[in-house]
C-alpha atoms as a PDB file:
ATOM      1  CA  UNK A   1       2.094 -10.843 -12.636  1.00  0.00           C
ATOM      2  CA  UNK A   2       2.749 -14.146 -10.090  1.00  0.00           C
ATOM      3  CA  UNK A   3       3.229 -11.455  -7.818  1.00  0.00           C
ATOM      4  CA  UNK A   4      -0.669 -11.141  -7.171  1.00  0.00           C
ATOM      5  CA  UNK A   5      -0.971 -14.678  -5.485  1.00  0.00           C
ATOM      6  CA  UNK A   6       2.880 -14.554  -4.039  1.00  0.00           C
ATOM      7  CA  UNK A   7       1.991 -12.010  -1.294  1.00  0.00           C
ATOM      8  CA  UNK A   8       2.614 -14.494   1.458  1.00  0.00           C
ATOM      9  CA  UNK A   9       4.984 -14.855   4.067  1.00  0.00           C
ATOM     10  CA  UNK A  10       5.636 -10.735   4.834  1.00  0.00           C
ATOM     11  CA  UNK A  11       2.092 -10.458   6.006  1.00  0.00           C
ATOM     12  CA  UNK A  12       2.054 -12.486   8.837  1.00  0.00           C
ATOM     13  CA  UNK A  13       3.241 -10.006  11.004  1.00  0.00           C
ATOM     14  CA  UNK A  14       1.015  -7.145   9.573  1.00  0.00           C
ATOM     15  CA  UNK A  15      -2.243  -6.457  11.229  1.00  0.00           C
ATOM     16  CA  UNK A  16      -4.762  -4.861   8.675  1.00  0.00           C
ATOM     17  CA  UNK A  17      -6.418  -1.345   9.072  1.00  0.00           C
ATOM     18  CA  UNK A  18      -9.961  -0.746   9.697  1.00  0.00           C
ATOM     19  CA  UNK A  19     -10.168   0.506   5.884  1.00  0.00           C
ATOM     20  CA  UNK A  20      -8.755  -0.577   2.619  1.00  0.00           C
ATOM     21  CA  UNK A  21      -6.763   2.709   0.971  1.00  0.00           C
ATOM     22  CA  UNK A  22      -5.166   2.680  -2.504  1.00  0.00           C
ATOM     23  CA  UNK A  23      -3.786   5.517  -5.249  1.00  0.00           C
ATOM     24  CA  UNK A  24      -2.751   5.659  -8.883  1.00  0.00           C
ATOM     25  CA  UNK A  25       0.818   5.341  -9.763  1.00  0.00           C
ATOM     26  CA  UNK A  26       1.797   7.322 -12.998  1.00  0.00           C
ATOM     27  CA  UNK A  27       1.542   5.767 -16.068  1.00  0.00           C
ATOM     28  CA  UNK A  28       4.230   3.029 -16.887  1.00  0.00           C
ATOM     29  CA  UNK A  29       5.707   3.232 -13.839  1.00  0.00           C
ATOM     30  CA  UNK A  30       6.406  -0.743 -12.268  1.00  0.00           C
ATOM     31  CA  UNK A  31       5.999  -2.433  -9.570  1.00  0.00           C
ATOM     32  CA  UNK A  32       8.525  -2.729  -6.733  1.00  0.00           C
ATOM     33  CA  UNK A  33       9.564  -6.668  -5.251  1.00  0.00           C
ATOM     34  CA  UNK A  34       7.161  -7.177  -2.573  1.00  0.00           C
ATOM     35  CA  UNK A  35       9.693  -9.218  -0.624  1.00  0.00           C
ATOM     36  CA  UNK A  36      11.957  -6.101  -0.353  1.00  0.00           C
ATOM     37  CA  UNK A  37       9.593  -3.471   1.422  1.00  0.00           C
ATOM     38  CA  UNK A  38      10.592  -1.781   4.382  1.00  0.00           C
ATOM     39  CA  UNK A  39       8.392  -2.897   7.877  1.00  0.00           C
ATOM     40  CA  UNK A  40       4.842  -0.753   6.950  1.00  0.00           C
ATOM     41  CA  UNK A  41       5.458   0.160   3.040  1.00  0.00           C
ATOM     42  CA  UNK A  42       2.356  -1.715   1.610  1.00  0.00           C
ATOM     43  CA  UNK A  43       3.371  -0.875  -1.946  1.00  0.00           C
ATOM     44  CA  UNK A  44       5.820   0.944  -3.663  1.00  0.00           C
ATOM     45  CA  UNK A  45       6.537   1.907  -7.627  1.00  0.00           C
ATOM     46  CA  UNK A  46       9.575   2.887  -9.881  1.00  0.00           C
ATOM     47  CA  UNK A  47      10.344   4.936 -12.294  1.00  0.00           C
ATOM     48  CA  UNK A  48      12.445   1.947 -14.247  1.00  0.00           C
ATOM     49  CA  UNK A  49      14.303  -1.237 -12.778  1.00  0.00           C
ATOM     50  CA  UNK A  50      17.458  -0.101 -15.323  1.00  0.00           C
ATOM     51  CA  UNK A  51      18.819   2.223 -13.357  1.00  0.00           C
ATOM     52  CA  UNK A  52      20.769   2.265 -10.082  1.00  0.00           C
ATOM     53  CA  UNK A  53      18.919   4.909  -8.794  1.00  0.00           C
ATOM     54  CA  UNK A  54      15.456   5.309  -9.891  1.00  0.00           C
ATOM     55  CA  UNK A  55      12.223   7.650  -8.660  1.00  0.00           C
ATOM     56  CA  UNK A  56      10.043   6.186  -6.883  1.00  0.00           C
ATOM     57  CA  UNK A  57       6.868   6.403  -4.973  1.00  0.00           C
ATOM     58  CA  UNK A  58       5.928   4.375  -2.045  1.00  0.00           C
ATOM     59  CA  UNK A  59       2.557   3.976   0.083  1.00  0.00           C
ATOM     60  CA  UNK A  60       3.172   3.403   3.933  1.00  0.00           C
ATOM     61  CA  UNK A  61       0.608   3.339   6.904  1.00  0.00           C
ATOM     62  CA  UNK A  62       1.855   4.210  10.531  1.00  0.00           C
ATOM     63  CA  UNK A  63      -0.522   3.930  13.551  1.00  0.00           C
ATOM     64  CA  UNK A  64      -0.604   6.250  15.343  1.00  0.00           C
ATOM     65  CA  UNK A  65      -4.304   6.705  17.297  1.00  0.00           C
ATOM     66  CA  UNK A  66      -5.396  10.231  18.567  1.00  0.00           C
ATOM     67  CA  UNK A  67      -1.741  12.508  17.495  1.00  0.00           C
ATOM     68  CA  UNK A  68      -2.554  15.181  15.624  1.00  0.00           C
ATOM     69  CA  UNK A  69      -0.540  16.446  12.528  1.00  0.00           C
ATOM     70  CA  UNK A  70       1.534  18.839  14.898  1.00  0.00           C
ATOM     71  CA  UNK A  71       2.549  16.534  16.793  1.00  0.00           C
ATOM     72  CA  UNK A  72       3.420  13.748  13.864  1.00  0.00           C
ATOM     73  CA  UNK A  73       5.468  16.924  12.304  1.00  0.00           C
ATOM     74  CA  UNK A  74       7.583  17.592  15.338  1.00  0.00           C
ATOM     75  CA  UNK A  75       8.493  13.553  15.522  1.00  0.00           C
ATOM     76  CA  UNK A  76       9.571  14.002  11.538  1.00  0.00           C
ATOM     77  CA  UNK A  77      11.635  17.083  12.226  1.00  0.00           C
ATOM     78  CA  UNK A  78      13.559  14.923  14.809  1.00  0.00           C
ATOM     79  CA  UNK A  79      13.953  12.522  12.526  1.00  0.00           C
ATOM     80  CA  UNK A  80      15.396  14.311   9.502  1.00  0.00           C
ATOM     81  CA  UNK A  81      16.908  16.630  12.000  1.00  0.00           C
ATOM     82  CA  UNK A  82      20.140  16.145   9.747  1.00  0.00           C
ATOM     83  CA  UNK A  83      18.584  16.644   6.637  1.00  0.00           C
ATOM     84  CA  UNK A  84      16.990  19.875   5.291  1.00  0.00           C
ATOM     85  CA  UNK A  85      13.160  19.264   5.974  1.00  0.00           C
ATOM     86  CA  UNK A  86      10.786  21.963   4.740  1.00  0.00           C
ATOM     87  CA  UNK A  87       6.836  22.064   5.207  1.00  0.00           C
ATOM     88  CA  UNK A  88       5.286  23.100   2.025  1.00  0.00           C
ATOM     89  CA  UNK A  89       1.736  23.642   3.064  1.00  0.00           C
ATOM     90  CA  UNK A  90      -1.902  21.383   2.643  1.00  0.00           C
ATOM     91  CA  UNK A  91      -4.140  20.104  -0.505  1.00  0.00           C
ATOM     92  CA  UNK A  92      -6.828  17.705  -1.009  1.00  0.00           C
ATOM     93  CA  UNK A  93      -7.015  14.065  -0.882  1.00  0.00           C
ATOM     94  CA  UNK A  94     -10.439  12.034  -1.204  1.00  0.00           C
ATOM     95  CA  UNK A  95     -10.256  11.169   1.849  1.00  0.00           C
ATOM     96  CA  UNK A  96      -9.400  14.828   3.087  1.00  0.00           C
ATOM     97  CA  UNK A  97      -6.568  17.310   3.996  1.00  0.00           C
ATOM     98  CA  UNK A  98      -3.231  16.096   3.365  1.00  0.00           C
ATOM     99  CA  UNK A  99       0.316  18.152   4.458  1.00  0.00           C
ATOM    100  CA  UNK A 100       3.067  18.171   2.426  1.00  0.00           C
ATOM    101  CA  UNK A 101       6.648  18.359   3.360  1.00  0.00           C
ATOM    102  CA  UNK A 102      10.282  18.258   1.720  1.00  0.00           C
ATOM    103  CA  UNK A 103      13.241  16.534   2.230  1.00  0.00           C
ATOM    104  CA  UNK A 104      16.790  16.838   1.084  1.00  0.00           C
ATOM    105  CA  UNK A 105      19.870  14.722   1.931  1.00  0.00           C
ATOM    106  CA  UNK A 106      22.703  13.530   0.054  1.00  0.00           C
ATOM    107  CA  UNK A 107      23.211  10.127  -1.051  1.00  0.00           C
ATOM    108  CA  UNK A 108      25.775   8.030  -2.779  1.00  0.00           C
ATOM    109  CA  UNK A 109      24.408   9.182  -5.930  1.00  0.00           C
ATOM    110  CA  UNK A 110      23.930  12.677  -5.450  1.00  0.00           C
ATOM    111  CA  UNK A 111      21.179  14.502  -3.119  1.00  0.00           C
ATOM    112  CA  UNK A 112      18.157  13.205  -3.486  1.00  0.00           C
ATOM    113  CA  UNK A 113      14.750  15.355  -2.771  1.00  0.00           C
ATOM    114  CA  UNK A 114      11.949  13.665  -1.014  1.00  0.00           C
ATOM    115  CA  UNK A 115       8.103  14.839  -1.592  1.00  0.00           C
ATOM    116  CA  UNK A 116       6.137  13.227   1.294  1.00  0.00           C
ATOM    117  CA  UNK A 117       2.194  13.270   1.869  1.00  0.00           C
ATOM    118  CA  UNK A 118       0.821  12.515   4.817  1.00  0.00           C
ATOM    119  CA  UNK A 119      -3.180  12.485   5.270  1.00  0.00           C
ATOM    120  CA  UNK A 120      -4.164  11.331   9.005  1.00  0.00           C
ATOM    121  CA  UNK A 121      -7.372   8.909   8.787  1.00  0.00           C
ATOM    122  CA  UNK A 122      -9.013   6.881  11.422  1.00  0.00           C
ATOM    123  CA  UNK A 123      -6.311   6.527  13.968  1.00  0.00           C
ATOM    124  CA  UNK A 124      -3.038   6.324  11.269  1.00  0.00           C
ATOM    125  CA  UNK A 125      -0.799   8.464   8.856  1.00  0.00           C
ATOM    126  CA  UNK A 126      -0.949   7.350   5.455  1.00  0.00           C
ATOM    127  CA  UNK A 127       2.462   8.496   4.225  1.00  0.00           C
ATOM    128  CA  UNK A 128       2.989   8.995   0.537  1.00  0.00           C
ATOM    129  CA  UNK A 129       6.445   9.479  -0.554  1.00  0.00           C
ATOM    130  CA  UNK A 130       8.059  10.285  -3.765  1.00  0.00           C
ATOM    131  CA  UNK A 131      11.968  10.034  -4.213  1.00  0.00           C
ATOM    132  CA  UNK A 132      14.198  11.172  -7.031  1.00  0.00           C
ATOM    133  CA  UNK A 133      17.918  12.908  -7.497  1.00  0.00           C
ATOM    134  CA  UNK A 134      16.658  16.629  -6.776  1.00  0.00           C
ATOM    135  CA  UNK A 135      18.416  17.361 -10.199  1.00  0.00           C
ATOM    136  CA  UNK A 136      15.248  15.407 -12.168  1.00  0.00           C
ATOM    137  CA  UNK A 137      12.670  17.013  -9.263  1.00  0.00           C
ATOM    138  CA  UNK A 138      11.327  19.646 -11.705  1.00  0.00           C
ATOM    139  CA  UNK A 139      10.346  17.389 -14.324  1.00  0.00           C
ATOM    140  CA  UNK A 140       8.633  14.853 -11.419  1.00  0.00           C
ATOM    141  CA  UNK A 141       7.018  17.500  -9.154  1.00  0.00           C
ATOM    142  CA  UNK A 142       3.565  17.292 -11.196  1.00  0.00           C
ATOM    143  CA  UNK A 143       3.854  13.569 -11.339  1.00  0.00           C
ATOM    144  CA  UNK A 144       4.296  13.060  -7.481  1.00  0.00           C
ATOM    145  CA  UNK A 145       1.460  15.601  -6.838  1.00  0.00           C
ATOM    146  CA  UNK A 146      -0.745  14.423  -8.919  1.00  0.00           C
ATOM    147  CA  UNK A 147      -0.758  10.114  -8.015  1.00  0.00           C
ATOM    148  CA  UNK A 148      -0.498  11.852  -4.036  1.00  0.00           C
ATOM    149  CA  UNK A 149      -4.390  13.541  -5.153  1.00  0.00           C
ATOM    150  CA  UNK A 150      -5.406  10.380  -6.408  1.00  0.00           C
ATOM    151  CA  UNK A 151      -5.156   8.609  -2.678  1.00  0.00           C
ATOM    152  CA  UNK A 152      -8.419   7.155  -2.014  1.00  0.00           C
ATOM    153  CA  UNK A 153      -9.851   4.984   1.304  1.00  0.00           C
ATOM    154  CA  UNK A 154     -13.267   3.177   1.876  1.00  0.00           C
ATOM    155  CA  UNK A 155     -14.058   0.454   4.788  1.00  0.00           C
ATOM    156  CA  UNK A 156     -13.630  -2.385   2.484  1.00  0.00           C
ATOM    157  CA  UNK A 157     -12.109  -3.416  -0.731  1.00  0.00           C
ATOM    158  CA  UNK A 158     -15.956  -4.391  -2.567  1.00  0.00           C
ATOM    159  CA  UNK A 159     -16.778  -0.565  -1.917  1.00  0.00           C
ATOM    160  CA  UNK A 160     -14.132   0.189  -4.461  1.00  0.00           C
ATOM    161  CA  UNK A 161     -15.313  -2.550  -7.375  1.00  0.00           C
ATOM    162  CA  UNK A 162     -18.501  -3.073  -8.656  1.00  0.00           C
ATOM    163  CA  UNK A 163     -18.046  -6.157  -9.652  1.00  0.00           C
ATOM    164  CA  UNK A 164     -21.150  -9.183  -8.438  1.00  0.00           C
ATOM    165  CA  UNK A 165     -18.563 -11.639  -9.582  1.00  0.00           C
ATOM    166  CA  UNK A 166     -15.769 -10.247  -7.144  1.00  0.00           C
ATOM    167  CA  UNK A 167     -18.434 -10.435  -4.210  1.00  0.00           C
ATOM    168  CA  UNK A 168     -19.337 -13.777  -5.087  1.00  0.00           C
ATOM    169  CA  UNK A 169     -15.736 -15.236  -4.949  1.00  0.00           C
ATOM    170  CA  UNK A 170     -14.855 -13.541  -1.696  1.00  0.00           C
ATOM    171  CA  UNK A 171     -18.272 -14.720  -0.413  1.00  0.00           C
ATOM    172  CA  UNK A 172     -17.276 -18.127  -1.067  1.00  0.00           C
ATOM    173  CA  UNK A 173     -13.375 -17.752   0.256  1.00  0.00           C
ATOM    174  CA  UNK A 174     -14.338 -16.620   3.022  1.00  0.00           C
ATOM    175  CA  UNK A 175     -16.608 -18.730   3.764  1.00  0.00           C
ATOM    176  CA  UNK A 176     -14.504 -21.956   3.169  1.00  0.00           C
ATOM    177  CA  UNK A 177     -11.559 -20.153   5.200  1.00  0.00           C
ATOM    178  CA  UNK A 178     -14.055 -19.515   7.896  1.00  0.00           C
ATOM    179  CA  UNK A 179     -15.142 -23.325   7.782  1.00  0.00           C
ATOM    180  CA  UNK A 180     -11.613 -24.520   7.283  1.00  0.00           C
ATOM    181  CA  UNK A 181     -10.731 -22.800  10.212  1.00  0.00           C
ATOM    182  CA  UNK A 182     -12.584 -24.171  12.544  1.00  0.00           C
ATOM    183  CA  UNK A 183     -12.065 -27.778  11.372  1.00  0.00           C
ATOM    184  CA  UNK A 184      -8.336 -27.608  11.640  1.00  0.00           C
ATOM    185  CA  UNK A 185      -5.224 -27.876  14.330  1.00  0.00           C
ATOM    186  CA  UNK A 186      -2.771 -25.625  12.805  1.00  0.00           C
ATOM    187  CA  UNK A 187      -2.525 -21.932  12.960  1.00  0.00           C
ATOM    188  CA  UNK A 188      -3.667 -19.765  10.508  1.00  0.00           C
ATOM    189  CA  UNK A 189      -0.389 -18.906   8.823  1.00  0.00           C
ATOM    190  CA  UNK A 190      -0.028 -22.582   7.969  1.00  0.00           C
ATOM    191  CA  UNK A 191      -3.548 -23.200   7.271  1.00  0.00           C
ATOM    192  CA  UNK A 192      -3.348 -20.359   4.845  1.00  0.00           C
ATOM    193  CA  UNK A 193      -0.257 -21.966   2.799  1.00  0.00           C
ATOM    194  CA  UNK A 194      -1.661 -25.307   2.859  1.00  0.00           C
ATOM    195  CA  UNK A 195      -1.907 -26.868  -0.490  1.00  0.00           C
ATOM    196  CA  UNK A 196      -5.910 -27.409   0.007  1.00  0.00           C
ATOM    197  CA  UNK A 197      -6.486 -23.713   0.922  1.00  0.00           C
ATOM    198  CA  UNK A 198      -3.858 -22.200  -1.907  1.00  0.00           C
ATOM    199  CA  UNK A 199      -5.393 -24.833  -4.902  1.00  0.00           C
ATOM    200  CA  UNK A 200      -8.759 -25.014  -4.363  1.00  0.00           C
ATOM    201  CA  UNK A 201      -9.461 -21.205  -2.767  1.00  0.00           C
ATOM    202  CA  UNK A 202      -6.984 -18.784  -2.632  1.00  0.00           C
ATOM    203  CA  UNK A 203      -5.156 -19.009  -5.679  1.00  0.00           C
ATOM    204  CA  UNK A 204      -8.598 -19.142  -7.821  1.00  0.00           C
ATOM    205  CA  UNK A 205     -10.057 -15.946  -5.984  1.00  0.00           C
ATOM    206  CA  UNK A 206      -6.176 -14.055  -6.831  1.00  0.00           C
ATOM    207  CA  UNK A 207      -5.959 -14.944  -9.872  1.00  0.00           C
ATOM    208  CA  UNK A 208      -9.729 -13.506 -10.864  1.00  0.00           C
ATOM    209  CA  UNK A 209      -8.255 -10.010  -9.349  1.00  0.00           C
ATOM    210  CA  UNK A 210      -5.704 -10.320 -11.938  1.00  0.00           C
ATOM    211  CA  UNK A 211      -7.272 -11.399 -15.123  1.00  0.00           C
ATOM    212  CA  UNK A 212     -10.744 -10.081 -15.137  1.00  0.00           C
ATOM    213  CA  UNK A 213      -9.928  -6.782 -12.728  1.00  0.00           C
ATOM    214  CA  UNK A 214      -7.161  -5.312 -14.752  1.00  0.00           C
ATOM    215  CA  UNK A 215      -9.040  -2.396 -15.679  1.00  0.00           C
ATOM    216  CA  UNK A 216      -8.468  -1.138 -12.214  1.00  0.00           C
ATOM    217  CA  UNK A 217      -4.693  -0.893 -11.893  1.00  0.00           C
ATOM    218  CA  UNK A 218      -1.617  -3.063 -11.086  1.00  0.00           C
ATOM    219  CA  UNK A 219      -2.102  -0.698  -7.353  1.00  0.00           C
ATOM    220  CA  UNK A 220      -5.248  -1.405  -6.977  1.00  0.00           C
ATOM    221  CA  UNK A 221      -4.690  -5.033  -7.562  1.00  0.00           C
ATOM    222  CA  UNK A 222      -2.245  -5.629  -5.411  1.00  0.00           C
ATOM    223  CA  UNK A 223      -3.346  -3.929  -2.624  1.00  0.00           C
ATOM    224  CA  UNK A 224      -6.987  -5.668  -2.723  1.00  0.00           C
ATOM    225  CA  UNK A 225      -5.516  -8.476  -2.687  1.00  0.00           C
ATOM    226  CA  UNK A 226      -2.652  -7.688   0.240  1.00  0.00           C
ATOM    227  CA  UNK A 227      -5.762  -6.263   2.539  1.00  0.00           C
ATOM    228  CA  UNK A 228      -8.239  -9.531   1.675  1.00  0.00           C
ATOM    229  CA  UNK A 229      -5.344 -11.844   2.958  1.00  0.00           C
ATOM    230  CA  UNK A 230      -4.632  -9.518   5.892  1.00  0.00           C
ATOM    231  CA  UNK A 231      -7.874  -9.711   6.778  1.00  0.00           C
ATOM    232  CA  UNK A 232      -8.383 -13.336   6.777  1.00  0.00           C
ATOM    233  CA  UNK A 233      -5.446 -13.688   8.529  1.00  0.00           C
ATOM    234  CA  UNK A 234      -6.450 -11.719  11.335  1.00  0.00           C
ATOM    235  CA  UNK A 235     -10.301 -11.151  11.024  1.00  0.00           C
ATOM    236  CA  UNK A 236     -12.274 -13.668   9.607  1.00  0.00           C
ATOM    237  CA  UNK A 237     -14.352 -10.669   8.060  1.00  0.00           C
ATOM    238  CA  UNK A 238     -14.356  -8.662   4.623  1.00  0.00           C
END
């Protein structure tokens, strides 16, 4: 699980939301390589890492300030203009209404349905797509549905843990980052990687959220820690 405190280099360009969202992945299902997400996937999950062409599921947030769902609908027709797109209606998230929509197109392994979720929440999208040859759709279509219900979203990543110990170790990162900060030259990206910063800080508070926090989900994991380094990267504040 090095993967928790090798979420690095990719972030630098990513400025963090004003909320920290998350879902559950199905059961058994792995994690995909960080380092190969698309620009805006913050996390994605596969079926298996056997096969050429596994399902998958993937978590990606678009800004896009005061659009409304209409409008973000006509802008996905255009772009699957040349596939077969199909709006299948509304359900419940936590965090409220999300609209569902289908998507065939043919691949290099056969055509391949899409199941996409998108909820719209504080100024973005939060796109949840599920992927799989449209021959194995039937057996996945409770499986996609069911980790898209689970999508949850609160203003910051302690909201979601009650854990003392967890606020005590970001207390203290942050605070040393904070301090650090101000009593370096370099910019944050290479404060950030320093070997001071990684040993004695960063590395420590990860590697907490991945021994003692299992209980709350490889997703969950990652993603607190993805948003905590996004945010001291750009805001100083948890």
């Amino acid at each position: 699980m090095k993967w928790l405190i090798l979420i690095l280099l990719p972030l630098f360009l990513v400025a963090k939301e004003p909320f920290f969202t998350f879902f559950e992945p199905p059961k058994d299902w792995v994690l995909s390589d960080p380092s190969k997400l698309e620009e805006g996937v913050k996390v994605a999950f596969v079926a298996s890492k056997k096969r050429m062409f596994t399902p998958s599921l993937s978590l990606t947030l678009e800004k896009i300030g005061t659009a409304s769902i209409e409008t973000y609908t006509k802008a996905l027709e255009k772009i699957y203009q040349s596939d077969r797109f199909q709006k299948l209606g509304t359900f419940h998230t936590n965090i409220g209404q999300a609209h569902l929509f289908q998507i065939d197109r043919k691949s290099t392994w056969g055509e391949v349905r899409v199941l996409q979720a998108i909820t719209l929440h504080k100024g973005y999208a939060i796109i949840q797509t599920g992927s799989c040859l449209k021959k194995e759709f039937l057996t996945l279509h409770q499986t996609y549905l069911d980790t898209f219900k689970s999508l949850d979203a609160k203003p910051s990543v302690l909201e979601t843990c009650n854990d003392p110990a967890l606020k005590k170790l970001l207390d203290s990162t942050t605070k040393s980052w904070n301090q650090f900060c101000k009593t370096a030259r370099d910019d944050k990206e290479t404060l950030f990687l320093s070997n001071f910063f990684q040993t004695n800080h960063w590395k420590p508070f990860a590697d907490y959220v991945e021994k003692k926090l299992d209980y709350k989900g490889v997703c969950w994991q990652f993603l607190a820690i993805k948003h905590i380094q996004e945010t001291l990267l750009t805001e100083n504040e948890i």
